[in-house]
C-alpha atoms as a PDB file:
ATOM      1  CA  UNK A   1      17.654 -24.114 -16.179  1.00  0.00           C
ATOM      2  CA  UNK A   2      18.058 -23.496 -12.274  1.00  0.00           C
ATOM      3  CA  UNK A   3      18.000 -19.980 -11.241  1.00  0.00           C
ATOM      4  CA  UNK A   4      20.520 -18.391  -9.335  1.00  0.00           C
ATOM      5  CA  UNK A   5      19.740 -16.109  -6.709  1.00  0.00           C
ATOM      6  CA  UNK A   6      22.329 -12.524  -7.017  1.00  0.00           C
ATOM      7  CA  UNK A   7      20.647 -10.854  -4.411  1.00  0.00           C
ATOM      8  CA  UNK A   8      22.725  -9.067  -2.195  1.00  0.00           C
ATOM      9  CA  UNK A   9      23.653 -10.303   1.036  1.00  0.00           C
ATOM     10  CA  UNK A  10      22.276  -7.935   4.035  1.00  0.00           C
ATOM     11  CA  UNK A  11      24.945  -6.093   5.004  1.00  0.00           C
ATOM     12  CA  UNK A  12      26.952  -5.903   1.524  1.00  0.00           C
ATOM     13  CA  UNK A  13      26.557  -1.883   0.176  1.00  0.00           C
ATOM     14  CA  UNK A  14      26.755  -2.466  -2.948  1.00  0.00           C
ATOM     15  CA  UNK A  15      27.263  -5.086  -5.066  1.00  0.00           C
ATOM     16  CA  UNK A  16      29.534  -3.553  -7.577  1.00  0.00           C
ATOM     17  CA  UNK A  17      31.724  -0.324  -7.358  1.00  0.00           C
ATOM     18  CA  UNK A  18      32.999   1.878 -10.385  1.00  0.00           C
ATOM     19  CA  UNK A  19      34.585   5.059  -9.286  1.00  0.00           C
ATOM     20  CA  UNK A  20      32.016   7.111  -7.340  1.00  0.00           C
ATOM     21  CA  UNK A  21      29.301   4.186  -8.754  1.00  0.00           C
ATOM     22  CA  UNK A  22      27.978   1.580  -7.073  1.00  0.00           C
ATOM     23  CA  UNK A  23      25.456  -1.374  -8.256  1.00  0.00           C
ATOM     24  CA  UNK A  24      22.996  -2.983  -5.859  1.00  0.00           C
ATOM     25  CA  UNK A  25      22.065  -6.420  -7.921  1.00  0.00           C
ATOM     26  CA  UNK A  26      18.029  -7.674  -6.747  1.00  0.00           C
ATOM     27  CA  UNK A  27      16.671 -10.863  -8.072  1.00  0.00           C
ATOM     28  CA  UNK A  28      13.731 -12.792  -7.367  1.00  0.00           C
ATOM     29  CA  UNK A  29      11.680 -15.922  -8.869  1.00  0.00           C
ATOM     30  CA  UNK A  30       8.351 -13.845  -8.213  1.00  0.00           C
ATOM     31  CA  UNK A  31       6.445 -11.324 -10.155  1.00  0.00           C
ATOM     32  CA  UNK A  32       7.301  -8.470  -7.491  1.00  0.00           C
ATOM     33  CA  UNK A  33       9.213  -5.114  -8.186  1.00  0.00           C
ATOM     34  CA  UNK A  34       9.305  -5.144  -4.234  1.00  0.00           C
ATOM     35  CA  UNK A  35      12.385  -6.080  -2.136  1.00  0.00           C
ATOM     36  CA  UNK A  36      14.152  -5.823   1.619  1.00  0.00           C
ATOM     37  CA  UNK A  37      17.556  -3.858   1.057  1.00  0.00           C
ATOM     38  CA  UNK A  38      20.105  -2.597   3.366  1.00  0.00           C
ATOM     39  CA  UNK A  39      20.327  -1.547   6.928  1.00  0.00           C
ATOM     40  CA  UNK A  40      19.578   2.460   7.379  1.00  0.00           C
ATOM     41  CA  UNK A  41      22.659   2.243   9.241  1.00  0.00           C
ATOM     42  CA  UNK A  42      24.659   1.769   6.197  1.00  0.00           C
ATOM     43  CA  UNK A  43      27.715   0.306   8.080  1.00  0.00           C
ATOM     44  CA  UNK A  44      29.782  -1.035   4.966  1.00  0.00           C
ATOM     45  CA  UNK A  45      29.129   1.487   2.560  1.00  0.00           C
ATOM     46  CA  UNK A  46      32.162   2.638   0.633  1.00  0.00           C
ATOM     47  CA  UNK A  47      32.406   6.614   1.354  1.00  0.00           C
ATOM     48  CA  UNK A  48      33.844   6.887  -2.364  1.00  0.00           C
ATOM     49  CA  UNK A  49      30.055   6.201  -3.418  1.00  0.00           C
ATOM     50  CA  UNK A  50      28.074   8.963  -4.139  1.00  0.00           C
ATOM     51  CA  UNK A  51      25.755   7.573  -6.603  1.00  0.00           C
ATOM     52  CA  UNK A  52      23.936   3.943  -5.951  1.00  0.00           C
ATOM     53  CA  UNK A  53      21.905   2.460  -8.960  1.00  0.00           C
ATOM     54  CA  UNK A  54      19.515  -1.068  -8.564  1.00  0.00           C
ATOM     55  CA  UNK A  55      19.266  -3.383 -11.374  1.00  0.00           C
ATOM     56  CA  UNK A  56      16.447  -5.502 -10.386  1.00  0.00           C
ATOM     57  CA  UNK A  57      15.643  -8.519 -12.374  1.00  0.00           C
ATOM     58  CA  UNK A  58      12.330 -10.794 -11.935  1.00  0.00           C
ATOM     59  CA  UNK A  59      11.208 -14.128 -13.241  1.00  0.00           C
ATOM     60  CA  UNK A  60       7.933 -14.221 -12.203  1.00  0.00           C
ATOM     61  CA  UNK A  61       5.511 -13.363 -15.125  1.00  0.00           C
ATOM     62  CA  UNK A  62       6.643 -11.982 -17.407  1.00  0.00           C
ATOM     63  CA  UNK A  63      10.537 -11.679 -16.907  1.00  0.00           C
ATOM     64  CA  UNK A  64      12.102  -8.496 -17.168  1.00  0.00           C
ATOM     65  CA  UNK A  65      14.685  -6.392 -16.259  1.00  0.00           C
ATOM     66  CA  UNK A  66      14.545  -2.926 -14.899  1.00  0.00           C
ATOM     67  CA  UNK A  67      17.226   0.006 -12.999  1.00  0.00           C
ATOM     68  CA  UNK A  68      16.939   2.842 -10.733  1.00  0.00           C
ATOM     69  CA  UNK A  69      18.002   5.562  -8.602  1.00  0.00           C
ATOM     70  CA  UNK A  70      18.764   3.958  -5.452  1.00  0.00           C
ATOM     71  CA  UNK A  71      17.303   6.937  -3.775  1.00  0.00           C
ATOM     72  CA  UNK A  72      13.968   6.972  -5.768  1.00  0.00           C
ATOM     73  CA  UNK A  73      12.878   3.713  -5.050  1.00  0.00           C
ATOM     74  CA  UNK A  74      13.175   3.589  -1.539  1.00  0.00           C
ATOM     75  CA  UNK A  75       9.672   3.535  -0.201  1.00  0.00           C
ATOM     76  CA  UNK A  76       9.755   2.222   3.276  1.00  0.00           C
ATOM     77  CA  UNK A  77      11.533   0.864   5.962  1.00  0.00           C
ATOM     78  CA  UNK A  78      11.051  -2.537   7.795  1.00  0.00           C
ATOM     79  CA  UNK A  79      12.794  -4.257  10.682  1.00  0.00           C
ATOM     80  CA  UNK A  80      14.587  -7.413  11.319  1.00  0.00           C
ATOM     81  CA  UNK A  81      16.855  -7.392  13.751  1.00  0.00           C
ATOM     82  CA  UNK A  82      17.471  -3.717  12.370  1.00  0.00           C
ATOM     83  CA  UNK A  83      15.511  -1.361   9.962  1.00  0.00           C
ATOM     84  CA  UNK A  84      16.205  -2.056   6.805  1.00  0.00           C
ATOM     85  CA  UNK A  85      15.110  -0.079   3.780  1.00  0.00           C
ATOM     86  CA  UNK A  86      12.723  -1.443   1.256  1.00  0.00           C
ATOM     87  CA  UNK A  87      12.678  -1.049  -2.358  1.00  0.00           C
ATOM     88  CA  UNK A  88      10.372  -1.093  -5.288  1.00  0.00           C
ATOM     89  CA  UNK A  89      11.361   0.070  -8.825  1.00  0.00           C
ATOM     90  CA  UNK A  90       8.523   2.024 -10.737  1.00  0.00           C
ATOM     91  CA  UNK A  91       7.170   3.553  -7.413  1.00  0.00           C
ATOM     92  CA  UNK A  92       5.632   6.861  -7.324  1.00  0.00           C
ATOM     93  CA  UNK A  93       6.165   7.332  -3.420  1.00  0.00           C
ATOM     94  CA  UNK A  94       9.457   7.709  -2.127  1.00  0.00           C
ATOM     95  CA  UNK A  95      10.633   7.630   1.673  1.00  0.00           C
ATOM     96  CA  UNK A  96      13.502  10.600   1.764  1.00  0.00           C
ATOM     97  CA  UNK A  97      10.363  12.580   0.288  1.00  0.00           C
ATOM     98  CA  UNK A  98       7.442  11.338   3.105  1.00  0.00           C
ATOM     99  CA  UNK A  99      10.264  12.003   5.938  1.00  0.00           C
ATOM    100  CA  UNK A 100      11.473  15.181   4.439  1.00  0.00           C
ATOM    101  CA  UNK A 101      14.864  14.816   3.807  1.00  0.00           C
ATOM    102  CA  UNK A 102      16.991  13.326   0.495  1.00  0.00           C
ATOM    103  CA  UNK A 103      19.111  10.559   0.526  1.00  0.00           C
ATOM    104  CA  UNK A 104      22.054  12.492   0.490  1.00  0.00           C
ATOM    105  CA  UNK A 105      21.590  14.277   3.778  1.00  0.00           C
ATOM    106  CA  UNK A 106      20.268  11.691   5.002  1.00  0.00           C
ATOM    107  CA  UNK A 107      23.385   9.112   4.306  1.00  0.00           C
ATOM    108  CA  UNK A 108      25.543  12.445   5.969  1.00  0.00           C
ATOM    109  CA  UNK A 109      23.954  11.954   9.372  1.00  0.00           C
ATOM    110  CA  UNK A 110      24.592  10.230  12.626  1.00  0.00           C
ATOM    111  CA  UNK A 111      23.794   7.050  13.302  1.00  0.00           C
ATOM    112  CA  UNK A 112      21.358   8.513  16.025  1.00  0.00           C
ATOM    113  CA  UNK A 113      19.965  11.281  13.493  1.00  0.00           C
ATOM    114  CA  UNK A 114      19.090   8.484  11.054  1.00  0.00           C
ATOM    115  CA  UNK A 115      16.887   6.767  13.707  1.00  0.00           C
ATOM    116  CA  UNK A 116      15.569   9.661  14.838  1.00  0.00           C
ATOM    117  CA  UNK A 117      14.001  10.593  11.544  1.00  0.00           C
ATOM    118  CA  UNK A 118      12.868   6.413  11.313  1.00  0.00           C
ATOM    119  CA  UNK A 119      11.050   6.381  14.426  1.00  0.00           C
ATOM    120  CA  UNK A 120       9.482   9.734  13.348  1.00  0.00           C
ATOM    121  CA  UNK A 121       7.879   7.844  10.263  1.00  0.00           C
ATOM    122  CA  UNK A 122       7.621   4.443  12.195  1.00  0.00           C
ATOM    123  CA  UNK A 123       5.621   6.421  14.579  1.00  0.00           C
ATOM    124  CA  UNK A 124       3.352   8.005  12.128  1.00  0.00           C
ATOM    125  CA  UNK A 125       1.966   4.728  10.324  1.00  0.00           C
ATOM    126  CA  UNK A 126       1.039   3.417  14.175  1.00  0.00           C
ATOM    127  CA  UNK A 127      -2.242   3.144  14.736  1.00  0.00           C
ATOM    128  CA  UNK A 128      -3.870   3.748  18.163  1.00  0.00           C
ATOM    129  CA  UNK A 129      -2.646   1.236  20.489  1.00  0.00           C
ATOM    130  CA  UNK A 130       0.685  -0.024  18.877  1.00  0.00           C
ATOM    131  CA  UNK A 131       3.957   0.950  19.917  1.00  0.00           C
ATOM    132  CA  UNK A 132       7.561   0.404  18.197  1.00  0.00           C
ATOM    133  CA  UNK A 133       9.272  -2.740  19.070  1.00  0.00           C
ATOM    134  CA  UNK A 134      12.712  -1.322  17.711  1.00  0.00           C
ATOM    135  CA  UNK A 135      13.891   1.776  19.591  1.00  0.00           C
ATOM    136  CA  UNK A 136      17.718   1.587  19.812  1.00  0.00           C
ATOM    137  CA  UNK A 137      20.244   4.456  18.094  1.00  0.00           C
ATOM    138  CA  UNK A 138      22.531   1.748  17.491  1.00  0.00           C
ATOM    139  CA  UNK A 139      23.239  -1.309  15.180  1.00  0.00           C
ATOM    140  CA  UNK A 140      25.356  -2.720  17.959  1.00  0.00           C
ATOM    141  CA  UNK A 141      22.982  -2.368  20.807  1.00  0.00           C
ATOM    142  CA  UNK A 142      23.419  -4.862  23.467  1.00  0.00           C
ATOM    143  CA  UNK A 143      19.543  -5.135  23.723  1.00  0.00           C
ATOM    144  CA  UNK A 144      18.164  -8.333  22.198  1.00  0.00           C
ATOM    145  CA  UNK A 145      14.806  -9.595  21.143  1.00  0.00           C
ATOM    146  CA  UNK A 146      14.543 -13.609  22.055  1.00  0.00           C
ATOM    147  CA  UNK A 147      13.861 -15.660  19.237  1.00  0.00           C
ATOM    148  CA  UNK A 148      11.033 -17.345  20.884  1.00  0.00           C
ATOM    149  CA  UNK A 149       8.003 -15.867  22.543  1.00  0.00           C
ATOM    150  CA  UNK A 150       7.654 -16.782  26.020  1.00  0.00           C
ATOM    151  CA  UNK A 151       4.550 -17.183  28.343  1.00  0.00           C
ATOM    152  CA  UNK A 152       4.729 -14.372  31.688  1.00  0.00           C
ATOM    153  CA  UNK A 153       2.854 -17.190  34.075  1.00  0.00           C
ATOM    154  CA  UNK A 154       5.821 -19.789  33.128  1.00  0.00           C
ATOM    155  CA  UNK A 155       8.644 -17.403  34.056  1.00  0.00           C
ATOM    156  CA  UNK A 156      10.170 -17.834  37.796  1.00  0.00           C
ATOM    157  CA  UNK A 157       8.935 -15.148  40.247  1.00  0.00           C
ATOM    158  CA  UNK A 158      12.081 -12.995  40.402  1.00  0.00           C
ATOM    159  CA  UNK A 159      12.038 -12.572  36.419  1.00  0.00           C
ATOM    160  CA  UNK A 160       8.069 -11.649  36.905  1.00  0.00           C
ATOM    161  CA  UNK A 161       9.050  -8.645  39.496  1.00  0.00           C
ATOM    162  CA  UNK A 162      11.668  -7.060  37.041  1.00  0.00           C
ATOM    163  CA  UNK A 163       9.587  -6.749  34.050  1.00  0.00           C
ATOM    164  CA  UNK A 164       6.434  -6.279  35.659  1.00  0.00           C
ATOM    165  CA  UNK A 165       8.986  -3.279  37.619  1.00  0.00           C
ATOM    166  CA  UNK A 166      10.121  -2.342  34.089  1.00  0.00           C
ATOM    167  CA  UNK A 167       6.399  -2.445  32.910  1.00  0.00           C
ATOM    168  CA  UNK A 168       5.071  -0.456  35.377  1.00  0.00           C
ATOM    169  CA  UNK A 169       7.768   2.604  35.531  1.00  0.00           C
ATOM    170  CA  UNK A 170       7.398   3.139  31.846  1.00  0.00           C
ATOM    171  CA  UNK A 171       3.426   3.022  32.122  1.00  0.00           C
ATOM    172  CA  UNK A 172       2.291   4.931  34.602  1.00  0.00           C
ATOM    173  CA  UNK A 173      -1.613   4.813  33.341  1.00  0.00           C
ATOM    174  CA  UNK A 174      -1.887   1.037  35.062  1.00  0.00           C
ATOM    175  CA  UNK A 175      -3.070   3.399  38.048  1.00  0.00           C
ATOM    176  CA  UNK A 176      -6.212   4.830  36.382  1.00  0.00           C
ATOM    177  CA  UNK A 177      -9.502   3.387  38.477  1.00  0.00           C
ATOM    178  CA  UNK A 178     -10.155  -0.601  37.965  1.00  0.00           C
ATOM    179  CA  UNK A 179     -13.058   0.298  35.118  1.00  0.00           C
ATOM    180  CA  UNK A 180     -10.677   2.184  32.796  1.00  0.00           C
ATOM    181  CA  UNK A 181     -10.217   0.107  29.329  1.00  0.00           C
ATOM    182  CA  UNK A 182      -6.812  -0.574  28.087  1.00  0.00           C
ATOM    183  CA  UNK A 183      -5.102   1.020  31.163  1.00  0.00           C
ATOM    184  CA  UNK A 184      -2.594  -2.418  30.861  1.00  0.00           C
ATOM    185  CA  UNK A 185      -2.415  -2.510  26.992  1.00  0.00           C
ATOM    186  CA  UNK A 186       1.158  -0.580  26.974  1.00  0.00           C
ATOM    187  CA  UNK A 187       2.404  -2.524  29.689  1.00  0.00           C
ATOM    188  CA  UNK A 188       1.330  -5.764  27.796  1.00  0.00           C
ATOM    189  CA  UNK A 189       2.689  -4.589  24.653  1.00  0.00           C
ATOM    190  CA  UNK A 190       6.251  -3.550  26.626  1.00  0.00           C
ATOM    191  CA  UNK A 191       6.686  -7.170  27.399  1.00  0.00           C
ATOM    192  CA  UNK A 192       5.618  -8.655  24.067  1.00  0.00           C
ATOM    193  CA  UNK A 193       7.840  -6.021  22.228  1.00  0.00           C
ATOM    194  CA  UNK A 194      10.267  -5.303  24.312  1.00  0.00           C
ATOM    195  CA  UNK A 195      11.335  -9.002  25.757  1.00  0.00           C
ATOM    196  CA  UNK A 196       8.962 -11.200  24.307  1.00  0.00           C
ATOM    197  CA  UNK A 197       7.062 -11.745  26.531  1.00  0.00           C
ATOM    198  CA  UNK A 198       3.209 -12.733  25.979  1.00  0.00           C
ATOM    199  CA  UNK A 199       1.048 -11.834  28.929  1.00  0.00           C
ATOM    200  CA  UNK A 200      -2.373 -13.092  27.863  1.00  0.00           C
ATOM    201  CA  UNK A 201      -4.363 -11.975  30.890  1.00  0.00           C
ATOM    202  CA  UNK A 202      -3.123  -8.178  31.370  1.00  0.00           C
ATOM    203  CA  UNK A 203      -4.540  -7.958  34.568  1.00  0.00           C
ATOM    204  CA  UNK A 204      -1.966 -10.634  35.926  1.00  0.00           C
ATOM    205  CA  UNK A 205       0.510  -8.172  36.184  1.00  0.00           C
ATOM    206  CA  UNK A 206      -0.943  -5.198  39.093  1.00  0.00           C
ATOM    207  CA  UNK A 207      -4.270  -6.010  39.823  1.00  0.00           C
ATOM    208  CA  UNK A 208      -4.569  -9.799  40.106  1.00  0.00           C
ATOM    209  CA  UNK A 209      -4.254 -11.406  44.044  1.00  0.00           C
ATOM    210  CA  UNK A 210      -1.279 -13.307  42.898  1.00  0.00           C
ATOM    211  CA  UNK A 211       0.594 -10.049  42.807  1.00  0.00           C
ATOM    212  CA  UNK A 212      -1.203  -7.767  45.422  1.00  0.00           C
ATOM    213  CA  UNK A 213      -1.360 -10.074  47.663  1.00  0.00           C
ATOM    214  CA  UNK A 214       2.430 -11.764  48.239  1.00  0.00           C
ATOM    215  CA  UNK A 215       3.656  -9.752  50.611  1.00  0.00           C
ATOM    216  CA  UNK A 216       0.266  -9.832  52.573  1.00  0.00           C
ATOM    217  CA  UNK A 217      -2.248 -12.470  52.111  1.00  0.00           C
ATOM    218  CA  UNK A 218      -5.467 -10.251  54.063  1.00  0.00           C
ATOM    219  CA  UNK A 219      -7.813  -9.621  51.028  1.00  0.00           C
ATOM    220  CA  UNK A 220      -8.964  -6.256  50.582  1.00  0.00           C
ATOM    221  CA  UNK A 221      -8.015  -2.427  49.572  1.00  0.00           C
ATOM    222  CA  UNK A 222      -5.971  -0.949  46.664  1.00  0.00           C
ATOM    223  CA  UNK A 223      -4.762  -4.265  44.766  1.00  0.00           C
ATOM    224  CA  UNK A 224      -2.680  -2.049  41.983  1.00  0.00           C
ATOM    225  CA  UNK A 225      -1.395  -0.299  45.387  1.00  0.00           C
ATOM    226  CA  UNK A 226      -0.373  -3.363  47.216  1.00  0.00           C
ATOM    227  CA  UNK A 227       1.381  -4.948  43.588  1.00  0.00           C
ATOM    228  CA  UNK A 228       3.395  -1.475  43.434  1.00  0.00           C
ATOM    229  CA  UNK A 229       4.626  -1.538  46.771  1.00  0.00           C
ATOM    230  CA  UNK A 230       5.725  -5.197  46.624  1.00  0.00           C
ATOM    231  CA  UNK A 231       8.105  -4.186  43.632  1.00  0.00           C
ATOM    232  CA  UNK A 232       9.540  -0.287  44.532  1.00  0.00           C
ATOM    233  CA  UNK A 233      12.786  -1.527  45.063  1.00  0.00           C
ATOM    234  CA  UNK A 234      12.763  -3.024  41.557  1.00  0.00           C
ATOM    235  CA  UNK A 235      11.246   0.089  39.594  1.00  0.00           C
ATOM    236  CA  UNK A 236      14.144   2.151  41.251  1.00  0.00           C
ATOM    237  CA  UNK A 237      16.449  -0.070  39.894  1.00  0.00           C
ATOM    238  CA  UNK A 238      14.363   0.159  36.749  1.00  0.00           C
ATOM    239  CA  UNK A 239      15.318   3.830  36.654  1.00  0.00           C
ATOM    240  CA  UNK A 240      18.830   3.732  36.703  1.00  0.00           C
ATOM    241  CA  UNK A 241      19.252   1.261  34.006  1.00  0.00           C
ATOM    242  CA  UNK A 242      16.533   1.866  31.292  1.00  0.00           C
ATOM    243  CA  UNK A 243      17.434   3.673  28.074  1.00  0.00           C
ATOM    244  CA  UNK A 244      16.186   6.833  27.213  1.00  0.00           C
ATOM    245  CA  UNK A 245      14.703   5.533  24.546  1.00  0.00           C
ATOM    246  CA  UNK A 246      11.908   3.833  26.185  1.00  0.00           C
ATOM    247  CA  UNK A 247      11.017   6.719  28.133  1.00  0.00           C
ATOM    248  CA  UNK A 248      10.947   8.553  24.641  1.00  0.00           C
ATOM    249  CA  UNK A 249       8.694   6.185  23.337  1.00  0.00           C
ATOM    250  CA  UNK A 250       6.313   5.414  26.170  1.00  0.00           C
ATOM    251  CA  UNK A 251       6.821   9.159  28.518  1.00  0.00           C
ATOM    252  CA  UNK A 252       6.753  11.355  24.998  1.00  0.00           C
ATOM    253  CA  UNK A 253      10.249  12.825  26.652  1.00  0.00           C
ATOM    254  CA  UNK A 254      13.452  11.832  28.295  1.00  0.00           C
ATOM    255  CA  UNK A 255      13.792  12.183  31.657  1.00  0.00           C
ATOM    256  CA  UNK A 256      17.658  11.920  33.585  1.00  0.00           C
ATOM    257  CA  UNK A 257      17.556   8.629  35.496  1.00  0.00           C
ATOM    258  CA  UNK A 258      17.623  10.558  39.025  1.00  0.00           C
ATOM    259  CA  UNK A 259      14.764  12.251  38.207  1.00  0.00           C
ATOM    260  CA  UNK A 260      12.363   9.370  36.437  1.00  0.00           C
ATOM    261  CA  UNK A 261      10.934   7.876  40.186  1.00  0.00           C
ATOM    262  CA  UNK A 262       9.301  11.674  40.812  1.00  0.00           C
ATOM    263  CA  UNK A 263       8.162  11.914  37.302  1.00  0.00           C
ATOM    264  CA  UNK A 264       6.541   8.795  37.354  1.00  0.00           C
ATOM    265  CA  UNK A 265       4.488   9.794  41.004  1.00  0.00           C
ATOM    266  CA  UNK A 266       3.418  13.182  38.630  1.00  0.00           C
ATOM    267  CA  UNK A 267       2.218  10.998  36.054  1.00  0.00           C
ATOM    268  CA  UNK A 268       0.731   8.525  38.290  1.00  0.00           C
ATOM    269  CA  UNK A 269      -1.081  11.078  40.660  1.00  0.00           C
ATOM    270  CA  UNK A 270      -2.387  12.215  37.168  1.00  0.00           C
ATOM    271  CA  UNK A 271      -4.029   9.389  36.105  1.00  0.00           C
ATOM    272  CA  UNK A 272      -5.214   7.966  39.505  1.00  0.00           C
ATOM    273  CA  UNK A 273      -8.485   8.811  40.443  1.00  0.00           C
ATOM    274  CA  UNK A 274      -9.701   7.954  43.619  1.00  0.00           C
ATOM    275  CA  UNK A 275      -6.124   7.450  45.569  1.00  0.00           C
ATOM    276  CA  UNK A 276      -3.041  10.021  44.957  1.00  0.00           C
ATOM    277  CA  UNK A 277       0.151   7.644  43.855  1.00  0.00           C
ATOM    278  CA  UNK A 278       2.773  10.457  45.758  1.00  0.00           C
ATOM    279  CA  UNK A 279       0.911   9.904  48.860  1.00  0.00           C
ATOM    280  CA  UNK A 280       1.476   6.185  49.093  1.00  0.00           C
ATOM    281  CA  UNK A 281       4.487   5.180  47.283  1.00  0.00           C
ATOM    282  CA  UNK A 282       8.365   5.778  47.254  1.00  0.00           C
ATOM    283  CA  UNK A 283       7.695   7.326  50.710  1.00  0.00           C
ATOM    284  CA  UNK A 284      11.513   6.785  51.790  1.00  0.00           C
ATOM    285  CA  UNK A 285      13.006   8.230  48.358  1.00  0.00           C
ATOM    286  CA  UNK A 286      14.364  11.941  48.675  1.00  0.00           C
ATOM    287  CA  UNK A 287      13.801  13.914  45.640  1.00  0.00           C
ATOM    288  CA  UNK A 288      15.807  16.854  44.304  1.00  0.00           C
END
């Protein structure tokens, strides 16, 4: 007999309503007690609701069907083109208990509380050297991901400047001296993350002659100096229009746009060893 599949679709909270009940149907044709729910955000959810149960049916070895507390088998939370949470009936680990908070308070919060306590446990599965791809408050953010990846050395010149600009403001380490490792892995993963953008050669981006030397072709000096100076006008701008967010995620704090060109020269003169960042660049900027 062909199966029919009464999963849920993505955005429909739940399934079935009785009074304050609701019913989340899963199915699958595999022998998994594991599925992708519903968006943290929680957009359609009937306010009437107060108490969500999943019947989950399986046909994969031996069939069988099980139900649960929505809240007690949500383990974890994955993204798509927004974090969604993802269940599995049985579990002994639940994610309202790892982040500290039950489902109930949880569902009572702000769209940018929720994400605040996702990034929180986003952040702390990383491991060193990976960042978040999905930082926004918002299920309507205008920010996109492109569907396809896209090469750095195939874009045109003028998209180059603007994320390299983008890049570079939001990672001021790219100025630590030339035999620091992984000084460009955060600006490499901004790009892939962030725009989808693969850069396979990292050094393409500040320290190559292709970007040092464009607005003067004499070889020689500071190369990360000379690729910084060719694109100040496009970090400023950089500045004004990133999202907190980013500076969240990359900075470890918000900064008010105004202010994020002279935090950047303090983090820069940090990190730079033998040359002092505030010294060199920005030199007409006047800051507060």
């Amino acid at each position: 007999m062909e199966s029919v599949d009464f999963s849920p679709h993505p955005y429909q909270f739940p399934d079935i309503i009785l009074g304050t009940f609701g019913i989340e149907v899963k199915f699958t044709k595999g022998d998994s007690w594991r599925s992708v729910a519903n968006s943290v955000f929680e957009t359609t959810r009937s306010s009437s609701v107060t108490n969500i149960y999943v019947v989950y049916g399986k046909l994969g070895g031996q069939p069988e069907v099980k139900w649960e507390m929505y809240d007690d088998c949500v383990i974890h939370v994955r993204t798509s083109h927004v974090p969604r949470f993802e269940i599995e009936i049985g579990s002994d680990r639940s994610l309202f208990a790892t982040m500290g908070i039950s489902y109930a308070e949880f569902r009572s919060l702000s769209t940018e509380d929720r994400m605040t306590h996702i990034r929180k446990y986003a952040r702390s599965r990383l491991r060193p050297g990976e960042r978040l791809w999905w930082l926004e408050d918002h299920p309507d953010s205008t920010h996109s991901l492109p569907i396809q990846v896209r090469l750095y050395m195939d874009l045109p010149q003028d998209q180059k400047s603007h994320l390299r600009a983008e890049a570079a403001l939001l990672c001021p380490q790219i100025v630590k001296p030339a035999r620091s490792k992984k000084k460009y892995n955060d600006a490499a993963l901004y790009l892939l993350t962030y725009h989808g953008v693969l850069c396979s050669q990292a050094r393409d981006l500040f320290s190559a002659g292709s970007v040092a030397l464009r607005s003067n072709a004499e070889r020689g000096g500071n190369y990360v100096l000379r690729a910084l100076k060719d694109i100040e006008s496009e970090m400023r701008s950089a500045a004004d229009r990133l999202e907190p967010a980013l500076f969240k995620e990359y900075w470890g704090f918000v900064v008010e746009p105004e202010r994020r060109i002279s935090k950047w020269l303090e983090l820069a003169d940090s990190y730079a060893q033998d040359w002092v960042p505030s010294e060199e660049l920005f030199k007409h900027d006047h800051f507060g």
